[in-house]
Protein backbone atom coordinates (compact mmCIF):
# COMPACT_ATOMS: atom_id res chain seq x y z
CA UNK A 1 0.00 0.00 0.00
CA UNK A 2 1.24 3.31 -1.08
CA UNK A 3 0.44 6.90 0.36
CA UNK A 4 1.61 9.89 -0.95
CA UNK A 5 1.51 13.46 1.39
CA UNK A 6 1.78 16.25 -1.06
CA UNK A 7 3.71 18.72 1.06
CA UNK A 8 6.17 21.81 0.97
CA UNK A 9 9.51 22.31 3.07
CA UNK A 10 9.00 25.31 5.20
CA UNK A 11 5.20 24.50 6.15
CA UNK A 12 4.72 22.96 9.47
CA UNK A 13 1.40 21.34 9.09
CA UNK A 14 2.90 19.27 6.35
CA UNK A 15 6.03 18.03 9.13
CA UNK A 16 3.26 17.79 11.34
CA UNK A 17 0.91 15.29 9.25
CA UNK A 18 4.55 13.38 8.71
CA UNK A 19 4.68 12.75 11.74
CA UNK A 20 1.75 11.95 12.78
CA UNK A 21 1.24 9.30 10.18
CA UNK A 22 4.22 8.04 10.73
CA UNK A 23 2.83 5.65 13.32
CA UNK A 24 -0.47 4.91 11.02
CA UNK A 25 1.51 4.34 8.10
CA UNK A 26 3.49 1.35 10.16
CA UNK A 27 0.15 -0.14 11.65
CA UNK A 28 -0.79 -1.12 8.12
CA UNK A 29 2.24 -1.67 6.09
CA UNK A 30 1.70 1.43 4.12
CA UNK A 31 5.01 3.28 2.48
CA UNK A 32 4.25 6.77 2.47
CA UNK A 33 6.31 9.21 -0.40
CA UNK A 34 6.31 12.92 0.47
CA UNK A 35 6.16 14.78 -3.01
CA UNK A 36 6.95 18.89 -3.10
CA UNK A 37 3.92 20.50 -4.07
CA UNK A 38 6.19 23.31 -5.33
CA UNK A 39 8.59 20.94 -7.80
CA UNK A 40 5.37 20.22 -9.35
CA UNK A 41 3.07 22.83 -11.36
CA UNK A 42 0.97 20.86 -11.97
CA UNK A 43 0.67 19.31 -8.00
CA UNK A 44 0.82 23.11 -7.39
CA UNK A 45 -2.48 24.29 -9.33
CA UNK A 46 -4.42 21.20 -7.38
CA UNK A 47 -3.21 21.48 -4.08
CA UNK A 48 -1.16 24.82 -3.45
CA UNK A 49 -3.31 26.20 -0.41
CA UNK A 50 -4.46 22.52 0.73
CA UNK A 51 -1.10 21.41 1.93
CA UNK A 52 -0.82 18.87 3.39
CA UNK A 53 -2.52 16.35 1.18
CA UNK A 54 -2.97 12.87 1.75
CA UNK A 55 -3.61 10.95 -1.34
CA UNK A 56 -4.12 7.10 -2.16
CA UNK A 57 -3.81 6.44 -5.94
CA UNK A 58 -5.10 9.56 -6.35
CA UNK A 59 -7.98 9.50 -4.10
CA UNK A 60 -7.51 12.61 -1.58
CA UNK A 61 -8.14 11.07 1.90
CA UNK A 62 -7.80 14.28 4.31
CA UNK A 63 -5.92 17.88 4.11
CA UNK A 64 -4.28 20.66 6.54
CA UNK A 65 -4.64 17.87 9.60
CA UNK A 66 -4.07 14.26 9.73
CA UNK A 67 -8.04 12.63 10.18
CA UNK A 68 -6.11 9.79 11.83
CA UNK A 69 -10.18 7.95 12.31
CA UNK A 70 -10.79 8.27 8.62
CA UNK A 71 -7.38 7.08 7.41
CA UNK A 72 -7.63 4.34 9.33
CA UNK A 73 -10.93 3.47 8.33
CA UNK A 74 -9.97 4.13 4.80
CA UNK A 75 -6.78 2.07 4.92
CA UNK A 76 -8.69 -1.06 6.71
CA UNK A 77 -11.36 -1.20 4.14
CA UNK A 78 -8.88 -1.20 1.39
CA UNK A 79 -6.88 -3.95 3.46
């Protein structure tokens, strides 16, 4: 299972969702790739003022905060 946390360097709700899915990410296997919103103009037009985005192939699972209930919910139905 892959995650991906669209995210930008100097903004500390992105480190913040890192870290708190961190933990989450382990319970269920997941990898997790943080991508630079800003290395991306194309990442940028979708998601410049939402960062941090959690995505699953795509699918946009929460923003700005970690929903750590609906992640895991998410991640167990996909199981």
């Amino acid at each position: 299972m892959h995650l991906t946390l669209v995210s930008r360097t100097y903004c500390h709700l992105c480190h913040e969702m890192e870290a708190a899915l961190a933990p989450l990410a382990a319970e269920f296997g997941a990898s997790v790739e943080v991508v630079d919103v800003d290395a991306d103009p194309a990442l940028e037009a979708l998601y410049d003022e939402l960062v941090p985005v959690l995505l699953h192939d795509g699918k946009e699972l929460c923003h700005y905060v970690l929903d750590t209930a609906k992640v895991r919910d998410y991640l167990s139905e996909i199981r």
